[in-house]
N, C-alpha and C. Protein backbone atom coordinates (compact mmCIF):
# COMPACT_ATOMS: atom_id res chain seq x y z
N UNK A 1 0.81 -1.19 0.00
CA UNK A 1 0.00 0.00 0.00
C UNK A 1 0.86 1.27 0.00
N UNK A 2 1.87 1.12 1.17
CA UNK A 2 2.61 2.40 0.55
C UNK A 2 3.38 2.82 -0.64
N UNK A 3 3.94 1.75 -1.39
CA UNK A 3 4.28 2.34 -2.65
C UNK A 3 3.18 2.55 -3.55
N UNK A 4 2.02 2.31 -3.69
CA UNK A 4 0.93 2.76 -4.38
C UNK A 4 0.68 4.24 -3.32
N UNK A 5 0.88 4.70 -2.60
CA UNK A 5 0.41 6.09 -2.19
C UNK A 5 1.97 6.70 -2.27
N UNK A 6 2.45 6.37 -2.68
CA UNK A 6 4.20 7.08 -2.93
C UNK A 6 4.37 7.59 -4.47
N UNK A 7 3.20 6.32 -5.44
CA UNK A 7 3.36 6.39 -6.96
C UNK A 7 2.51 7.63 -6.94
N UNK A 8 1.18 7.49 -6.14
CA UNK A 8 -0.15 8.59 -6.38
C UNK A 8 0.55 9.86 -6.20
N UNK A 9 1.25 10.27 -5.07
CA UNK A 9 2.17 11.55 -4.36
C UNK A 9 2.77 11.77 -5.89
N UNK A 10 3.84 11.17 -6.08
CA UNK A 10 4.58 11.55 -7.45
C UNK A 10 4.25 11.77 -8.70
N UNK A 11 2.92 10.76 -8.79
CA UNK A 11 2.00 11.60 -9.73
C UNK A 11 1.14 13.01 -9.68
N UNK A 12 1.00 13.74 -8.54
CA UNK A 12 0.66 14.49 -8.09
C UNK A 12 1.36 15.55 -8.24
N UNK A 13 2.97 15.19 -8.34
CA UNK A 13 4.31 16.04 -7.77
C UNK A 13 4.84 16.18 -9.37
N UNK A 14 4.13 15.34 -10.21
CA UNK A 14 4.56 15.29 -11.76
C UNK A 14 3.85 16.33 -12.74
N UNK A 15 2.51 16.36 -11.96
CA UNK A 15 1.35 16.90 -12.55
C UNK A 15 1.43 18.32 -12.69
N UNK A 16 2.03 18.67 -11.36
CA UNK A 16 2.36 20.26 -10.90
C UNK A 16 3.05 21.05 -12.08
N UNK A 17 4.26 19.74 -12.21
CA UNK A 17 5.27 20.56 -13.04
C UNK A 17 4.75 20.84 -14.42
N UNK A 18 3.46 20.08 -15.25
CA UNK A 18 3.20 20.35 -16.25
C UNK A 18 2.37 21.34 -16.32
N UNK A 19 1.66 21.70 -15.00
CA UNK A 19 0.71 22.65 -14.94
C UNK A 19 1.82 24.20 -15.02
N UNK A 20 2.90 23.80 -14.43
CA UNK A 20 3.46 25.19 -13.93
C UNK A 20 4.52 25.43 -15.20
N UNK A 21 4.59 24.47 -15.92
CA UNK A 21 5.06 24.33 -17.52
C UNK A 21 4.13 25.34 -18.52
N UNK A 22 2.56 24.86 -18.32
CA UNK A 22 1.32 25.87 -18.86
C UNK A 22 1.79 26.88 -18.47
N UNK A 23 1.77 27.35 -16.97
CA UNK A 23 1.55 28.82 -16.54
C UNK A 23 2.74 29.76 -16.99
N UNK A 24 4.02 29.30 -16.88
CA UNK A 24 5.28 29.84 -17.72
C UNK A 24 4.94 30.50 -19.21
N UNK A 25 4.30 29.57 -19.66
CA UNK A 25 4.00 29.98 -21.01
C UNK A 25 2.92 31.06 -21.51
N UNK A 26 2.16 30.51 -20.70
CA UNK A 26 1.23 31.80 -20.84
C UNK A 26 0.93 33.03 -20.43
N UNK A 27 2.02 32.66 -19.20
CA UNK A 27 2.05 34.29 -18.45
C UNK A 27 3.39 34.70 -18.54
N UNK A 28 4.04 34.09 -19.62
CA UNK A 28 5.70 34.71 -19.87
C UNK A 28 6.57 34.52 -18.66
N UNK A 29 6.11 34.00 -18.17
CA UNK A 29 7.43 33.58 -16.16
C UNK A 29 8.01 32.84 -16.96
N UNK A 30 9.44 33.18 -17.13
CA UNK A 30 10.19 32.80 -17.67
C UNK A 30 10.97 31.85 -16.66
N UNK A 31 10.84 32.28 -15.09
CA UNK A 31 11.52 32.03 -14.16
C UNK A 31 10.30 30.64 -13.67
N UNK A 32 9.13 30.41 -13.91
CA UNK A 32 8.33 29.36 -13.38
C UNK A 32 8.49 28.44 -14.46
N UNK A 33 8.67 28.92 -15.21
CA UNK A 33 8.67 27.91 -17.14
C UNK A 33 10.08 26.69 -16.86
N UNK A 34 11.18 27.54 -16.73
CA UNK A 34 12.58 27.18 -16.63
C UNK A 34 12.61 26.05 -15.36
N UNK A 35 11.60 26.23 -14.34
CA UNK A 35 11.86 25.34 -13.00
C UNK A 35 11.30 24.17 -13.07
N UNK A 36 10.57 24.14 -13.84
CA UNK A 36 10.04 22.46 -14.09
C UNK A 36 11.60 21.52 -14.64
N UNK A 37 12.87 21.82 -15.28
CA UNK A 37 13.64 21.22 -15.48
C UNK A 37 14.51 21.17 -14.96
N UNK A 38 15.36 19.65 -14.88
CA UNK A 38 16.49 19.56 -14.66
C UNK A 38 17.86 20.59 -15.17
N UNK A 39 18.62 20.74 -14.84
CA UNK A 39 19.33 21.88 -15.35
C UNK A 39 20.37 21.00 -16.49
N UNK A 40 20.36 19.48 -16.40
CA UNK A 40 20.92 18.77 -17.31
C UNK A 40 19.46 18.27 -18.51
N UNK A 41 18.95 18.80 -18.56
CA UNK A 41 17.97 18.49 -19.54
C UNK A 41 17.48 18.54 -20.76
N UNK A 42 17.09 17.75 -21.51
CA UNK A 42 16.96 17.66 -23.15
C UNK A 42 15.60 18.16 -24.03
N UNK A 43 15.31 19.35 -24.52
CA UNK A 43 14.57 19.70 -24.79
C UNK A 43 14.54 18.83 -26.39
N UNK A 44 13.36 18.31 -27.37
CA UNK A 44 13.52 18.35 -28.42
C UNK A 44 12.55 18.39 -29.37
N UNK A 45 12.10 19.40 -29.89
CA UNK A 45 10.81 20.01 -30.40
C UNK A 45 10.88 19.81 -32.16
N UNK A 46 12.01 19.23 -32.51
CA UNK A 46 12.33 19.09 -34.11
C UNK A 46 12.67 20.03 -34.53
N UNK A 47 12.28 21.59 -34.39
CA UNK A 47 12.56 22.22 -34.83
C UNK A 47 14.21 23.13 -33.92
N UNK A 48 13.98 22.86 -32.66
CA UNK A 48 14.90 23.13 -31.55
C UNK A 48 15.41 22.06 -30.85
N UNK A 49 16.50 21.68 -30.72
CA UNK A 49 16.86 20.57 -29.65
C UNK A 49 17.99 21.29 -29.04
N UNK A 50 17.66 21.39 -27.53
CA UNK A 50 19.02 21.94 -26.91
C UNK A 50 18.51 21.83 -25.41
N UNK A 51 19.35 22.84 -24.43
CA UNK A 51 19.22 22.91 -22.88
C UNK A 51 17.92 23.65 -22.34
N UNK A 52 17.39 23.02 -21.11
CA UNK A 52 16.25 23.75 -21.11
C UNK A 52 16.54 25.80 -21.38
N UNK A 53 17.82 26.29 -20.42
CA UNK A 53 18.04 27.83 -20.84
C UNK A 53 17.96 28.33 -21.75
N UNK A 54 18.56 27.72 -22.73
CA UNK A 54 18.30 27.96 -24.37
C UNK A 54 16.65 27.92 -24.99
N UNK A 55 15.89 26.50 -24.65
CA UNK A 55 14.74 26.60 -25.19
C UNK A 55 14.01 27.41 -23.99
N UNK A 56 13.82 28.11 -22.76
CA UNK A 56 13.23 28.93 -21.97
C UNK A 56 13.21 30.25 -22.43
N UNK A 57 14.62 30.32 -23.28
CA UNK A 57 14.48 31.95 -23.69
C UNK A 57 14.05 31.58 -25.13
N UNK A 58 13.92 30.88 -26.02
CA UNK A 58 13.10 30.56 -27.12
C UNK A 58 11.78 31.18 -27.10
N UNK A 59 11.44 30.11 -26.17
CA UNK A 59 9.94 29.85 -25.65
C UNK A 59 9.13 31.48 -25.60
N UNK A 60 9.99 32.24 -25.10
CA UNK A 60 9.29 33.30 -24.41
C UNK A 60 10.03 34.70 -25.24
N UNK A 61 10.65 34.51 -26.01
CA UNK A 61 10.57 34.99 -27.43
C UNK A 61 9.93 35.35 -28.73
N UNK A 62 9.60 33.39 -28.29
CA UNK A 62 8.69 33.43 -29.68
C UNK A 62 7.17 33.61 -29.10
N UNK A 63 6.65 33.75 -27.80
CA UNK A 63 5.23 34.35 -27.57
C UNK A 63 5.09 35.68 -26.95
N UNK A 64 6.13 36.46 -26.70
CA UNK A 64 6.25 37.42 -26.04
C UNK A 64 5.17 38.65 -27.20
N UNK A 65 5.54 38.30 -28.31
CA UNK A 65 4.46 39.35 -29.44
C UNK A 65 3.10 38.94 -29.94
N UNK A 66 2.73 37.86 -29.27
CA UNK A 66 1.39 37.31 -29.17
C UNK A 66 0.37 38.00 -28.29
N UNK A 67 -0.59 38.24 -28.68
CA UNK A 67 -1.87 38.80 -28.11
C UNK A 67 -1.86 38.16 -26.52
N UNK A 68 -2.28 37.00 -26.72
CA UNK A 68 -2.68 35.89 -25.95
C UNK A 68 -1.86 34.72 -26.35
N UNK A 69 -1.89 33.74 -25.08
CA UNK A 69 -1.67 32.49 -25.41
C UNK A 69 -2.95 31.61 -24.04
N UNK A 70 -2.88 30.61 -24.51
CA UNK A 70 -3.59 29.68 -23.44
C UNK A 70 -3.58 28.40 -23.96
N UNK A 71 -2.58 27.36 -23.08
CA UNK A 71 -2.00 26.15 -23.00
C UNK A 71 -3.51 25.12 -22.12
N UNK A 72 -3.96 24.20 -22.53
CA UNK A 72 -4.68 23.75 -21.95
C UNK A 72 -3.90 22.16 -21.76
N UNK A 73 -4.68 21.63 -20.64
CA UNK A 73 -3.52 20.28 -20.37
C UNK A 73 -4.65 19.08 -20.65
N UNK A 74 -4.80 18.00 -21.31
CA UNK A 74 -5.89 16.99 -21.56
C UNK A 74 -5.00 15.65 -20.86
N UNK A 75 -5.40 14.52 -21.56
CA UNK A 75 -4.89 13.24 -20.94
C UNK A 75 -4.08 13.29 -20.65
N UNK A 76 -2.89 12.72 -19.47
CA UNK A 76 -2.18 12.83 -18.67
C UNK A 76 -1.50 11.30 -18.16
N UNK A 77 -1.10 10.56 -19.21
CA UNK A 77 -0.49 9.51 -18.53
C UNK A 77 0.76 9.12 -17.75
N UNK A 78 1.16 9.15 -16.87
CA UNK A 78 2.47 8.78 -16.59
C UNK A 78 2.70 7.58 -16.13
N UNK A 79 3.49 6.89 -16.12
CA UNK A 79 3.95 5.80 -15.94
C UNK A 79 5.37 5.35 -15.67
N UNK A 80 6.04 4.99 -14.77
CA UNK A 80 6.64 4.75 -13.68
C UNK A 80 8.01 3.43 -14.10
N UNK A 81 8.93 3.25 -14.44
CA UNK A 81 10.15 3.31 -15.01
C UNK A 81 10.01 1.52 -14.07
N UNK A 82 9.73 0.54 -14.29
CA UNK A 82 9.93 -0.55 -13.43
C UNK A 82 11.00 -1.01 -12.33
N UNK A 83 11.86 -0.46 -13.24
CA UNK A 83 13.43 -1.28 -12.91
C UNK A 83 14.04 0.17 -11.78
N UNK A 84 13.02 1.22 -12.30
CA UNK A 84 13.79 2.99 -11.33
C UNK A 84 12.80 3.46 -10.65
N UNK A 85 12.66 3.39 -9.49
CA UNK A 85 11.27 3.78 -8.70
C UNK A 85 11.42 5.52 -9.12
N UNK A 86 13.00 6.14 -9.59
CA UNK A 86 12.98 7.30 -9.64
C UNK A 86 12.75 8.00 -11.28
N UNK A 87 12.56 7.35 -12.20
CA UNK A 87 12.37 7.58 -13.35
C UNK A 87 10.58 7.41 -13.74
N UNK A 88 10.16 8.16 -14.13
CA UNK A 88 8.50 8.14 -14.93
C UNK A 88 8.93 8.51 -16.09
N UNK A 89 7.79 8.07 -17.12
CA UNK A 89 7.38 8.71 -18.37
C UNK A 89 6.10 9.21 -18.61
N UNK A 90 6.02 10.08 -19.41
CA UNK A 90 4.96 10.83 -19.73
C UNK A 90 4.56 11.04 -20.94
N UNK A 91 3.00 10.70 -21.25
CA UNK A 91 2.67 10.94 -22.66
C UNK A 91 1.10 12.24 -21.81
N UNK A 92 1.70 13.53 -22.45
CA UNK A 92 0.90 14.81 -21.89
C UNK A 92 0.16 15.25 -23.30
N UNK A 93 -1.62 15.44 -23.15
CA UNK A 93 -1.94 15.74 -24.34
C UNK A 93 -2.35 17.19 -24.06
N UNK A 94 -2.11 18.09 -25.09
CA UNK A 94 -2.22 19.56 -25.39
C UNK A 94 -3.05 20.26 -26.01
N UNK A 95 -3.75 20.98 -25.52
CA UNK A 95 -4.08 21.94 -26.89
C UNK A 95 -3.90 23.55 -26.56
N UNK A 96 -2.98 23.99 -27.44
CA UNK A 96 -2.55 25.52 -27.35
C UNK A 96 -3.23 26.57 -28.29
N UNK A 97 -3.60 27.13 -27.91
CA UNK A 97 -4.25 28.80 -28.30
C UNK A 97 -3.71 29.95 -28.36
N UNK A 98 -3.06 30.04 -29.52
CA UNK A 98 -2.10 31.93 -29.60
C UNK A 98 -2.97 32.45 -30.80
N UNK A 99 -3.56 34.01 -29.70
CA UNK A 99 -4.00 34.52 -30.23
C UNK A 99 -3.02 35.80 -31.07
N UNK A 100 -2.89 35.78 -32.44
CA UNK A 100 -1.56 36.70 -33.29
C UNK A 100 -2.15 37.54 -34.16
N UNK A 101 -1.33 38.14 -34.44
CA UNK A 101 -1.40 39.24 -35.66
C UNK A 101 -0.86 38.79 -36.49
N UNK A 102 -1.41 38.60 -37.95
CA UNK A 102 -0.76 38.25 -39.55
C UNK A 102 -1.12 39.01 -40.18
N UNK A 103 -0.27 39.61 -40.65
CA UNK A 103 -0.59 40.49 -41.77
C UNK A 103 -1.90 41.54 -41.61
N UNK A 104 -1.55 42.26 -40.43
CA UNK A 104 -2.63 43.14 -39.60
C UNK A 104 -4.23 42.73 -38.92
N UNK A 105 -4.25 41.01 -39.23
CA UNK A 105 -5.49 40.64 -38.85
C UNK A 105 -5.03 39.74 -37.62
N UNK A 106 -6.29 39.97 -36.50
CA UNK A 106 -6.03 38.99 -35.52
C UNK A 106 -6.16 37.94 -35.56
N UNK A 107 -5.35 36.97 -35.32
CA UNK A 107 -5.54 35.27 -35.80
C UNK A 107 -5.60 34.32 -34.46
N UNK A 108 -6.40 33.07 -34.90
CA UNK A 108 -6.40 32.57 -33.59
C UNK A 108 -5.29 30.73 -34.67
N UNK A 109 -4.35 30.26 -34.03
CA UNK A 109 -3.25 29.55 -34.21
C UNK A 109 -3.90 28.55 -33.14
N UNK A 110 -4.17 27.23 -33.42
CA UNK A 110 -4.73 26.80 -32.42
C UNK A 110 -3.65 25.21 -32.54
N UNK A 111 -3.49 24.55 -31.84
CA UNK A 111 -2.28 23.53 -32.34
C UNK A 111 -2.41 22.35 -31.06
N UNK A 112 -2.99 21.41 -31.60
CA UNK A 112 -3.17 20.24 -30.50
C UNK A 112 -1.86 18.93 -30.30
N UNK A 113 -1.49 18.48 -29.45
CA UNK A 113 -0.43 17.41 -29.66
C UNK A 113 0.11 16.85 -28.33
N UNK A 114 0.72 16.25 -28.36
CA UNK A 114 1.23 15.76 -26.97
C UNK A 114 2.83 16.10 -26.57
N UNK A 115 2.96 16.23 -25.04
CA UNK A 115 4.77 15.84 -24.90
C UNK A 115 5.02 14.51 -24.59
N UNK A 116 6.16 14.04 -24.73
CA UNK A 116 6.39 12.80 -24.42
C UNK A 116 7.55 13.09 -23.47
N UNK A 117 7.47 12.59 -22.02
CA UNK A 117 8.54 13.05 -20.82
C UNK A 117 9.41 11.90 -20.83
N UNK A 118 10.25 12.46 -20.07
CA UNK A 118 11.12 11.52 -18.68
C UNK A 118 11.33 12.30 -17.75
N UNK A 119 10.47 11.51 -16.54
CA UNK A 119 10.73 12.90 -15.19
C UNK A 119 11.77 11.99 -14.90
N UNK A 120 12.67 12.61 -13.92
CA UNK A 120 13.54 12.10 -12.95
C UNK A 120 13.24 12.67 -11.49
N UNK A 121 13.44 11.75 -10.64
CA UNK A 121 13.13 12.08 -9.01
C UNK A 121 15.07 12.45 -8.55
N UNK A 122 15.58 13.30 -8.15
CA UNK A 122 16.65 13.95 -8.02
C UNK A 122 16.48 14.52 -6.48
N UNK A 123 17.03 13.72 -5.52
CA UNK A 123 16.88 14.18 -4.45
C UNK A 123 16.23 14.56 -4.09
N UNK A 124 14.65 13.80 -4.17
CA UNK A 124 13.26 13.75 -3.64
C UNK A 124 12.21 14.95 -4.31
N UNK A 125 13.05 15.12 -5.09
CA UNK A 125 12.61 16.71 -6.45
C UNK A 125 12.45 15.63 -8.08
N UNK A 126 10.99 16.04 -7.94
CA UNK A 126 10.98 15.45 -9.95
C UNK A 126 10.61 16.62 -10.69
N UNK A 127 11.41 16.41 -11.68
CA UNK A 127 11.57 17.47 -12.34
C UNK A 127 12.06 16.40 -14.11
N UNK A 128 11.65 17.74 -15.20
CA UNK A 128 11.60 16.86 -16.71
C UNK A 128 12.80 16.34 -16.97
N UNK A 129 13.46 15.84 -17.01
CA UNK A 129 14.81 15.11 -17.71
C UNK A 129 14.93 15.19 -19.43
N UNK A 130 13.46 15.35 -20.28
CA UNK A 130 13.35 15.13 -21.73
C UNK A 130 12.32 15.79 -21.79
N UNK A 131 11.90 16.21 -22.63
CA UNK A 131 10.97 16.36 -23.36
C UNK A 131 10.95 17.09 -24.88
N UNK A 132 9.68 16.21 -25.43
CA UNK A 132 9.58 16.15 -26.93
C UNK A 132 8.09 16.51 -27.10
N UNK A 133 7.85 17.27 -28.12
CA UNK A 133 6.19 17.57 -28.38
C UNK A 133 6.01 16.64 -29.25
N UNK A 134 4.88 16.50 -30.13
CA UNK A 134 4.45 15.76 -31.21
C UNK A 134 3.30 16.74 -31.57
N UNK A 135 3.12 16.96 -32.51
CA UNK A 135 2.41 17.69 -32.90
C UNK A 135 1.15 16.66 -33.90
N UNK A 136 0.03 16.66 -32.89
CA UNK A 136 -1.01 15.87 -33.98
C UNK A 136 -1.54 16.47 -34.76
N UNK A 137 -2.43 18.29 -34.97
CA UNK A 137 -3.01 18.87 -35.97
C UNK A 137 -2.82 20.52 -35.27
N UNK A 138 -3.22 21.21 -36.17
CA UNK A 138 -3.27 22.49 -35.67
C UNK A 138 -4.56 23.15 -37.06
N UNK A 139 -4.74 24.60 -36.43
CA UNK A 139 -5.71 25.17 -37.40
C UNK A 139 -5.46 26.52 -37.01
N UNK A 140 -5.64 27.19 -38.09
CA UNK A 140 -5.55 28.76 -38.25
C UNK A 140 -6.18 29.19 -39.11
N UNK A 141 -6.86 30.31 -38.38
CA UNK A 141 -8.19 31.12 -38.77
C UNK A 141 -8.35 32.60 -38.19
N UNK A 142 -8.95 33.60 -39.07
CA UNK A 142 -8.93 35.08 -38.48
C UNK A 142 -10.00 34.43 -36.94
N UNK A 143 -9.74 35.54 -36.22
CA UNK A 143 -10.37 35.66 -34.50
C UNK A 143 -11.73 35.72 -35.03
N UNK A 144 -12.37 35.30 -34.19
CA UNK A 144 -14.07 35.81 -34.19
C UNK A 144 -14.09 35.91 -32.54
N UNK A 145 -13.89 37.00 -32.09
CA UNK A 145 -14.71 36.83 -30.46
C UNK A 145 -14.97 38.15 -30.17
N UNK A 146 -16.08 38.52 -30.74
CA UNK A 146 -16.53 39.85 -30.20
C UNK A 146 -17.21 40.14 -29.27
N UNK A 147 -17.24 38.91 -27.92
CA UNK A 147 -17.69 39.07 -27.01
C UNK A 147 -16.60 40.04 -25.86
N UNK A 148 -15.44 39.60 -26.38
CA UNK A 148 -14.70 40.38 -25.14
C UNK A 148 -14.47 41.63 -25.80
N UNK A 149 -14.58 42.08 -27.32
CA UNK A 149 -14.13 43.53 -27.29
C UNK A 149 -14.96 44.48 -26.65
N UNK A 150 -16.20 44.13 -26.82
CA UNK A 150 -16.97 45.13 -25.69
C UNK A 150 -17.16 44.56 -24.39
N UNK A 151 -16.76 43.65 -23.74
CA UNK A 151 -17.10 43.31 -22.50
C UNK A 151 -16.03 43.93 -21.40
N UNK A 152 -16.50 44.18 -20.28
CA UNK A 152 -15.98 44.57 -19.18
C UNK A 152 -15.19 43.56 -18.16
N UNK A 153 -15.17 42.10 -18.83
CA UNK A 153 -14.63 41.04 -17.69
C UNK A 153 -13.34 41.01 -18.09
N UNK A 154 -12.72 40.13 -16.53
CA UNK A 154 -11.32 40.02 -16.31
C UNK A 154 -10.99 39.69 -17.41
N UNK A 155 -9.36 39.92 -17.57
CA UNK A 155 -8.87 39.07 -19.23
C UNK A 155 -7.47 39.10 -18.56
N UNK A 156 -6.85 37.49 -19.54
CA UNK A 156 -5.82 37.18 -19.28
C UNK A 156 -4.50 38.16 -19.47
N UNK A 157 -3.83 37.66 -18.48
CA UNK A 157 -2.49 38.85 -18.78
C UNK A 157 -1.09 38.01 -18.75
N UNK A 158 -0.16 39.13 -18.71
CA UNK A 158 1.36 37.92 -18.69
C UNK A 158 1.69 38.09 -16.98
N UNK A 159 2.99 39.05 -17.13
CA UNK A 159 3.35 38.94 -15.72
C UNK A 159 2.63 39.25 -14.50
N UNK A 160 2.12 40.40 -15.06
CA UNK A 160 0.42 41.03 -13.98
C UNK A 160 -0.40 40.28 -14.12
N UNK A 161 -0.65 38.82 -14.05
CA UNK A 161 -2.14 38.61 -14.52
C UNK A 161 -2.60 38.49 -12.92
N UNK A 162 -3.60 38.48 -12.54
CA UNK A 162 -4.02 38.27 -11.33
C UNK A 162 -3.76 37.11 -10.25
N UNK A 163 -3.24 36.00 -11.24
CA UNK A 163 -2.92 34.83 -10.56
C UNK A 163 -2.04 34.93 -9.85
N UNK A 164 -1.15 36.37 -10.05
CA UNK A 164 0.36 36.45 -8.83
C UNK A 164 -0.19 37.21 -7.75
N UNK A 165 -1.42 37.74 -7.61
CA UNK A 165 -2.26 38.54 -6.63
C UNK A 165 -3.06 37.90 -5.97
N UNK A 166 -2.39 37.35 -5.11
CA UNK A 166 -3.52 36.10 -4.34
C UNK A 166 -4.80 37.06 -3.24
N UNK A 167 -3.93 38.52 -2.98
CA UNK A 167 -4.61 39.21 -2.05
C UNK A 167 -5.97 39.62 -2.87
N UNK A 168 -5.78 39.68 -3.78
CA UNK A 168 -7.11 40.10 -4.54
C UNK A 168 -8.15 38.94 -4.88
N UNK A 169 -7.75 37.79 -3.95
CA UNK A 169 -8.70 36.06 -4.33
C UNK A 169 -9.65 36.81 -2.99
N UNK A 170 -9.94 37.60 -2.46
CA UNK A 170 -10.74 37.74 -1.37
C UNK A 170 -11.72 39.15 -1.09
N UNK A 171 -12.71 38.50 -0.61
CA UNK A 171 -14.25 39.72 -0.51
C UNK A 171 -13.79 41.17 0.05
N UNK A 172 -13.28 41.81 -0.84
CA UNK A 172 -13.33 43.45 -0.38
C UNK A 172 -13.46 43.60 0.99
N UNK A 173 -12.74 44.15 1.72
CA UNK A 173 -14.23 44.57 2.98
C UNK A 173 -14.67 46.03 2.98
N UNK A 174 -15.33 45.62 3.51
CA UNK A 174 -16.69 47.08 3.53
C UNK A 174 -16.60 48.08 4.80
């Protein structure tokens, strides 16, 4: 029983890092993006293969002139290295949303696919050892959302977005 609540914990402790992988990206934390990896680690996207530092300042390069972005996280398998209680793999499914400018029109770039991991557990710290995207389809099309140009609700941001304002998660007082 306890190594089944040791696997659940680490799946838990695996999960984080892909979530906090999303939030890097979409809110430009270059510094939350970069901490999900090992500092010996293999990025390899086909088009980029190198150290996570190298692909962190990529990363946030190539979305920094984007409207928007929003990383969503779908199936989530990991699975657990037999022979290495400290090694998992990961097949993470994606679908990303950058909202851009082409050729003066707003575009929505929409691009679904998976990563394929190797976490490593490193002195009770897991963190990515690999990772590779796969890209299953994508689609691009001018924006249609004219609900938010006139609307008054919250909207996503990068470094300010509200999510670093936890004081503002609470009822005004009066």
């Amino acid at each position: 029983m306890e190594k089944k609540l040791e696997k659940v914990i680490s799946k838990s402790e695996i999960y984080d890092l892909v979530c906090k992988y999303m939030r890097g990206l979409d809110r430009l934390d270059k510094n939350v993006f970069r901490s999900v990896f090992h500092d010996d680690a293999y990025c390899d996207y086909g088009f980029i293969k190198t150290d996570p530092d190298t692909f962190a300042t990529f990363c946030m390069d190539a979305l920094k002139d984007h409207i928007a972005n929003h990383h969503m996280i779908g199936n989530s398998l990991i699975e657990f290295d037999d022979d290495d209680e400290n090694t998992a793999y990961g097949e993470i499914y994606f679908n990303a949303y950058h909202k851009t400018i082409e050729n003066g029109v707003k575009t929505d770039v929409i691009i679904a696919g998976r990563y394929l991991d190797r976490y490593e557990r490193r002195d009770g710290v897991w963190k990515v050892a690999y990772r590779s995207e796969v890209n299953d389809w994508s689609r691009t099309e001018p924006t249609n959302d004219p609900y938010f140009d006139d609307s008054d609700c919250h909207r996503g941001k990068r470094q300010d977005d509200d999510v670093y304002y936890r004081e503002k998660m609470y009822k005004p007082q009066t």
